[in-house]
N, C-alpha and C. Protein backbone atom coordinates (compact mmCIF):
# COMPACT_ATOMS: atom_id res chain seq x y z
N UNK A 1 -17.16 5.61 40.91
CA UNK A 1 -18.45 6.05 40.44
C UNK A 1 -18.60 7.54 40.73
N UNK A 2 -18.74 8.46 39.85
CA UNK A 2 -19.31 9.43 39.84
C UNK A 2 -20.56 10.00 40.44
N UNK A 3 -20.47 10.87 41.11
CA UNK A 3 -22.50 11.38 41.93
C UNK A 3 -22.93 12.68 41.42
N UNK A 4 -23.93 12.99 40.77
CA UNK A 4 -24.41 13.85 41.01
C UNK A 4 -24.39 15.13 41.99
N UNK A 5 -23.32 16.28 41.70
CA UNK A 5 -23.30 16.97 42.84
C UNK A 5 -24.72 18.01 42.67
N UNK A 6 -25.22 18.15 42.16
CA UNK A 6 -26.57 18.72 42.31
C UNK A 6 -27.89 17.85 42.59
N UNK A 7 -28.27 17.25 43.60
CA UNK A 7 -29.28 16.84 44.40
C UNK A 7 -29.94 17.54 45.16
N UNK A 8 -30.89 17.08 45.79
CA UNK A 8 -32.14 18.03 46.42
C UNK A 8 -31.55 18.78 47.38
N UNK A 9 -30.75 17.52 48.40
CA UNK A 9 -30.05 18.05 49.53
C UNK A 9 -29.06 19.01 49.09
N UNK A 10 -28.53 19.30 48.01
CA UNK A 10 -27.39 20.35 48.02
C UNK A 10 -28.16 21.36 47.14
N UNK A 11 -29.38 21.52 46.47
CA UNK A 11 -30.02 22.31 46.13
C UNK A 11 -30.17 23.19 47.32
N UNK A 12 -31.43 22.69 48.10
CA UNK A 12 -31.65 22.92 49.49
C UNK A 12 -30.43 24.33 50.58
N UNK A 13 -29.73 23.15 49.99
CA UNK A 13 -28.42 23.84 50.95
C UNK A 13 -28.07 25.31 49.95
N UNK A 14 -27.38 25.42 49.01
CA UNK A 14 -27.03 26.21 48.44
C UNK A 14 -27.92 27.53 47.99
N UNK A 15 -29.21 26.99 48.15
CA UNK A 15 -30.49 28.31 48.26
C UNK A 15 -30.50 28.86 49.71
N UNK A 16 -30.26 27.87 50.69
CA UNK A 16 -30.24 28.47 51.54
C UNK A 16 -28.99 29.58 52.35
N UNK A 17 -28.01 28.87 51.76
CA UNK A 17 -26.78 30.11 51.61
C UNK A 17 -27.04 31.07 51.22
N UNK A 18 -27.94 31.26 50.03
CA UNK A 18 -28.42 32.50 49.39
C UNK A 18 -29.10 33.16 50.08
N UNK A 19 -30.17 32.77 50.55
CA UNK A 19 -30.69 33.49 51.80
C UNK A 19 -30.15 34.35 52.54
N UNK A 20 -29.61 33.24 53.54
CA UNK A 20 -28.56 33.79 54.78
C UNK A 20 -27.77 35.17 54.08
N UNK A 21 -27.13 34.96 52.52
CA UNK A 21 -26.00 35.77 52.57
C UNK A 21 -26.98 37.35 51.68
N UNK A 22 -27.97 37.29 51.50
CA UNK A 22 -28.93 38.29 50.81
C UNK A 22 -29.48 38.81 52.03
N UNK A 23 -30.16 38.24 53.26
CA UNK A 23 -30.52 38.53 54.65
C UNK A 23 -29.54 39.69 55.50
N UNK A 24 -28.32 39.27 55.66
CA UNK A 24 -27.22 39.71 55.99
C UNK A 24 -27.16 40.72 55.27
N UNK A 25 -26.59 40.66 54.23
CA UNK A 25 -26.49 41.83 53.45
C UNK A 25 -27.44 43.13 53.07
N UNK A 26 -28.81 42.56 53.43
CA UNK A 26 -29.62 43.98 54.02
C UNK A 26 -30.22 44.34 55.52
N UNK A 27 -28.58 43.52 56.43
CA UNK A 27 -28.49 43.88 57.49
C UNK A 27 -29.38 43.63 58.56
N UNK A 28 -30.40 42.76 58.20
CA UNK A 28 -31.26 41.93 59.00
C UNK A 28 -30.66 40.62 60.03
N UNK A 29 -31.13 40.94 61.23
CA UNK A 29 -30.85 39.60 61.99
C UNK A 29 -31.95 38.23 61.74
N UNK A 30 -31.39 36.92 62.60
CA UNK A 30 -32.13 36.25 61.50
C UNK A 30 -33.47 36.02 62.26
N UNK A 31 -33.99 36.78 63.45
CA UNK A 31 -34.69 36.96 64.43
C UNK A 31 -36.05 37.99 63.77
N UNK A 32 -35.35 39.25 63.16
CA UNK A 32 -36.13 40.19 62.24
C UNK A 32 -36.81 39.29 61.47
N UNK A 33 -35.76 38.59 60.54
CA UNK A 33 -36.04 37.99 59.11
C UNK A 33 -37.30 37.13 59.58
N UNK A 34 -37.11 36.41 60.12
CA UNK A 34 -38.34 34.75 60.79
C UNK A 34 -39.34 35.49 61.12
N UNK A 35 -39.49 36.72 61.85
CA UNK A 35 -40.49 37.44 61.80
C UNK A 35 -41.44 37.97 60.65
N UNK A 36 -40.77 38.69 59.61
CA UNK A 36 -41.52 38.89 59.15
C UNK A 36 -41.80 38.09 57.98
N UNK A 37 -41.47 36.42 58.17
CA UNK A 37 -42.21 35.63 57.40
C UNK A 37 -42.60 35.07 58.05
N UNK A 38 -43.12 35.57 59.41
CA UNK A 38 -43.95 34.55 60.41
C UNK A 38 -43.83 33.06 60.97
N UNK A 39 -42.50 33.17 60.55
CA UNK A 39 -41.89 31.59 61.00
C UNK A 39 -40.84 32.02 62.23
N UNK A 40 -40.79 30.61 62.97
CA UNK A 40 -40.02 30.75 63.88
C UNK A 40 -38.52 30.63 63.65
N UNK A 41 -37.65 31.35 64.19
CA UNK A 41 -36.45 31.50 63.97
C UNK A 41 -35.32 29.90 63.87
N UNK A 42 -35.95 29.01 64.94
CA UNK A 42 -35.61 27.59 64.59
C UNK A 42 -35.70 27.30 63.39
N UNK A 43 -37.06 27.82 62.45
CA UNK A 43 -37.33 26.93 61.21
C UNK A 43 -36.68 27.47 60.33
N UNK A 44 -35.97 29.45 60.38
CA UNK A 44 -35.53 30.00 59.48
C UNK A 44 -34.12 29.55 59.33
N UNK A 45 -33.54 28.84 60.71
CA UNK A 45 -32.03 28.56 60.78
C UNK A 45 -32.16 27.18 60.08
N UNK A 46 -33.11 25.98 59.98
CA UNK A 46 -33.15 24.96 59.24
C UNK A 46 -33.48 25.31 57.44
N UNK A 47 -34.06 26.30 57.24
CA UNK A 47 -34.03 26.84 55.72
C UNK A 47 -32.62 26.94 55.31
N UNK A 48 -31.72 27.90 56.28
CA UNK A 48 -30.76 28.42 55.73
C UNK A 48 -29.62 27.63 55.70
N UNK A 49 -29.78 26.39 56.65
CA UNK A 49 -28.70 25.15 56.66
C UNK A 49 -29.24 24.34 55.77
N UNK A 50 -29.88 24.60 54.58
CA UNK A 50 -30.16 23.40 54.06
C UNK A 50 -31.25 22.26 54.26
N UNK A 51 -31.38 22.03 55.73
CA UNK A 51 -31.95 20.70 56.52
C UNK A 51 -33.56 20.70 56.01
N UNK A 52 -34.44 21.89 55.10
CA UNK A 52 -35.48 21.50 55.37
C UNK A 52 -35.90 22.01 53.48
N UNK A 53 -36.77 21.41 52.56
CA UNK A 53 -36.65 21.29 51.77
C UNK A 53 -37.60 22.76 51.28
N UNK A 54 -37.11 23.88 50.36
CA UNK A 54 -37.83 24.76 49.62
C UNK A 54 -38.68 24.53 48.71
N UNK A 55 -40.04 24.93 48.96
CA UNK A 55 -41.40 24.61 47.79
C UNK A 55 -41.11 25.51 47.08
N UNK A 56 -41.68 25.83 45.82
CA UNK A 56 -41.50 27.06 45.37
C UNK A 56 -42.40 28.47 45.83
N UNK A 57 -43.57 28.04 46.14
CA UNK A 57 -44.46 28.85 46.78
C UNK A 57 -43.15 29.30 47.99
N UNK A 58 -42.66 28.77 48.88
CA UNK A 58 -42.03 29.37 50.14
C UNK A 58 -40.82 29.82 49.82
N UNK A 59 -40.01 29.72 48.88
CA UNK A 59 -38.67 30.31 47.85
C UNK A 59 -38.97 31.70 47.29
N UNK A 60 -40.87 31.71 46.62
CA UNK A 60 -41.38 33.09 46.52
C UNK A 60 -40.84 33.98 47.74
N UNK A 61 -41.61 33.15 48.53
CA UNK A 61 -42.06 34.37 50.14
C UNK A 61 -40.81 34.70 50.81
N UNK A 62 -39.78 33.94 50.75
CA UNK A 62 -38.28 34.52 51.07
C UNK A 62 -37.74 35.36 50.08
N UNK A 63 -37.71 35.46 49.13
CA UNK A 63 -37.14 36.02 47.73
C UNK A 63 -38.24 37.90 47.86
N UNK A 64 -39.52 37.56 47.80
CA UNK A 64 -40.16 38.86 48.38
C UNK A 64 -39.81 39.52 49.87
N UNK A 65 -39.60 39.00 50.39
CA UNK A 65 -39.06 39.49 51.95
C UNK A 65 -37.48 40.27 51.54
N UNK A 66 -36.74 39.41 51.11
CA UNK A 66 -35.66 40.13 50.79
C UNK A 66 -35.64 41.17 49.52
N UNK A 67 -36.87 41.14 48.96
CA UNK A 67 -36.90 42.15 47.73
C UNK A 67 -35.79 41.77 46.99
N UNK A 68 -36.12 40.00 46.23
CA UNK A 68 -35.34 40.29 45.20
C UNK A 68 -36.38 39.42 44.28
N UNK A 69 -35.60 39.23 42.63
CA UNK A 69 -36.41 38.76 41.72
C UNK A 69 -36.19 36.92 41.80
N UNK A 70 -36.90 36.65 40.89
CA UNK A 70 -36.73 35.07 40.29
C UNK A 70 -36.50 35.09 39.13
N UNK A 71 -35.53 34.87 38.39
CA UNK A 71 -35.15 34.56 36.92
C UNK A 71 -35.40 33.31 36.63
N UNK A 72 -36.47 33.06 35.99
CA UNK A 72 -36.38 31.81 35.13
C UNK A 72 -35.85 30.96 33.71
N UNK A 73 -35.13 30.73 33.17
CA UNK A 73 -34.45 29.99 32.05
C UNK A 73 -34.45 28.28 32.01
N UNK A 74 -34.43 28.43 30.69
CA UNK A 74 -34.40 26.93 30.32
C UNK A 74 -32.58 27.02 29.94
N UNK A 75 -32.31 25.73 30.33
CA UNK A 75 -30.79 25.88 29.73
C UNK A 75 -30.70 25.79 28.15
N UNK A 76 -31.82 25.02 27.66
CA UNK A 76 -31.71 25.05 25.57
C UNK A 76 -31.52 26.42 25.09
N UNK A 77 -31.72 27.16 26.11
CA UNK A 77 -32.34 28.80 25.50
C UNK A 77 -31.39 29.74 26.24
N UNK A 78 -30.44 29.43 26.94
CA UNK A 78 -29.54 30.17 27.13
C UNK A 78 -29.23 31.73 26.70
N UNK A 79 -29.18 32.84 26.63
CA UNK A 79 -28.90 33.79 26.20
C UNK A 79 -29.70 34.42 24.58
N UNK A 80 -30.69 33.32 24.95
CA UNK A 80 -31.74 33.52 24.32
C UNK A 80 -33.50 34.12 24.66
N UNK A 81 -33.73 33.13 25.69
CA UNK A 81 -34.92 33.29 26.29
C UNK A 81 -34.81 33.54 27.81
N UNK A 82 -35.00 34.36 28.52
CA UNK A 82 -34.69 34.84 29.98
C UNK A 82 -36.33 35.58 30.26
N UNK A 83 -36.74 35.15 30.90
CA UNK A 83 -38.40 35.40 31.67
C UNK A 83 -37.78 35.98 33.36
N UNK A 84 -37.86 37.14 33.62
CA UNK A 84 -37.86 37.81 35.16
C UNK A 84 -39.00 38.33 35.40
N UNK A 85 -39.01 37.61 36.82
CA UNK A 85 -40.39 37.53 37.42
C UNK A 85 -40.06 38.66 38.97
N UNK A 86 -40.96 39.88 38.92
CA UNK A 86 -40.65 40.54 39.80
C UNK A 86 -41.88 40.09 40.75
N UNK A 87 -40.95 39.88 41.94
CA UNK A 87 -42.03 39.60 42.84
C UNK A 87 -42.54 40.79 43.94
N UNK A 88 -42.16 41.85 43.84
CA UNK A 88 -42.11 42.75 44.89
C UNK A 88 -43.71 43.83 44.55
């Protein structure tokens, strides 16, 4: 039987890689980072492992912290219709 490798839990996880590796890369510890989204550094290390599930409201507030965008697409519209949403 075949599974679904895109589920919540590996959604979860793989945004939160993104994080971690966008965090890092503008040289922030992850002590800075939890700070200035006012969360505690426990909860920022459970974001970034995956373990705790992204709303979109709280996917905003990390995505603005790191100053980056949200691209939205439908897959029917592929290289057709592309909506970027600057959040900064």
């Amino acid at each position: 039987m075949r599974t679904n490798r895109y589920n919540e839990n590996n959604i979860n996880y793989l945004i939160g890689c993104f994080i971690r590796k966008a965090r890092r890369a503008r040289g922030m510890s992850g002590k800075e980072f939890s700070q200035k989204l006012n969360i505690s550094h426990q909860q920022l290390s459970r974001y970034e492992r995956g373990l705790t599930s992204f709303t979109l409201c709280k996917l905003i507030l990390f995505l603005r912290a790191l100053e980056k965008i949200l691209m939205i697409y439908s897959p029917k519209f592929i290289g057709m219709k592309i909506k970027t949403y600057y959040l900064m």
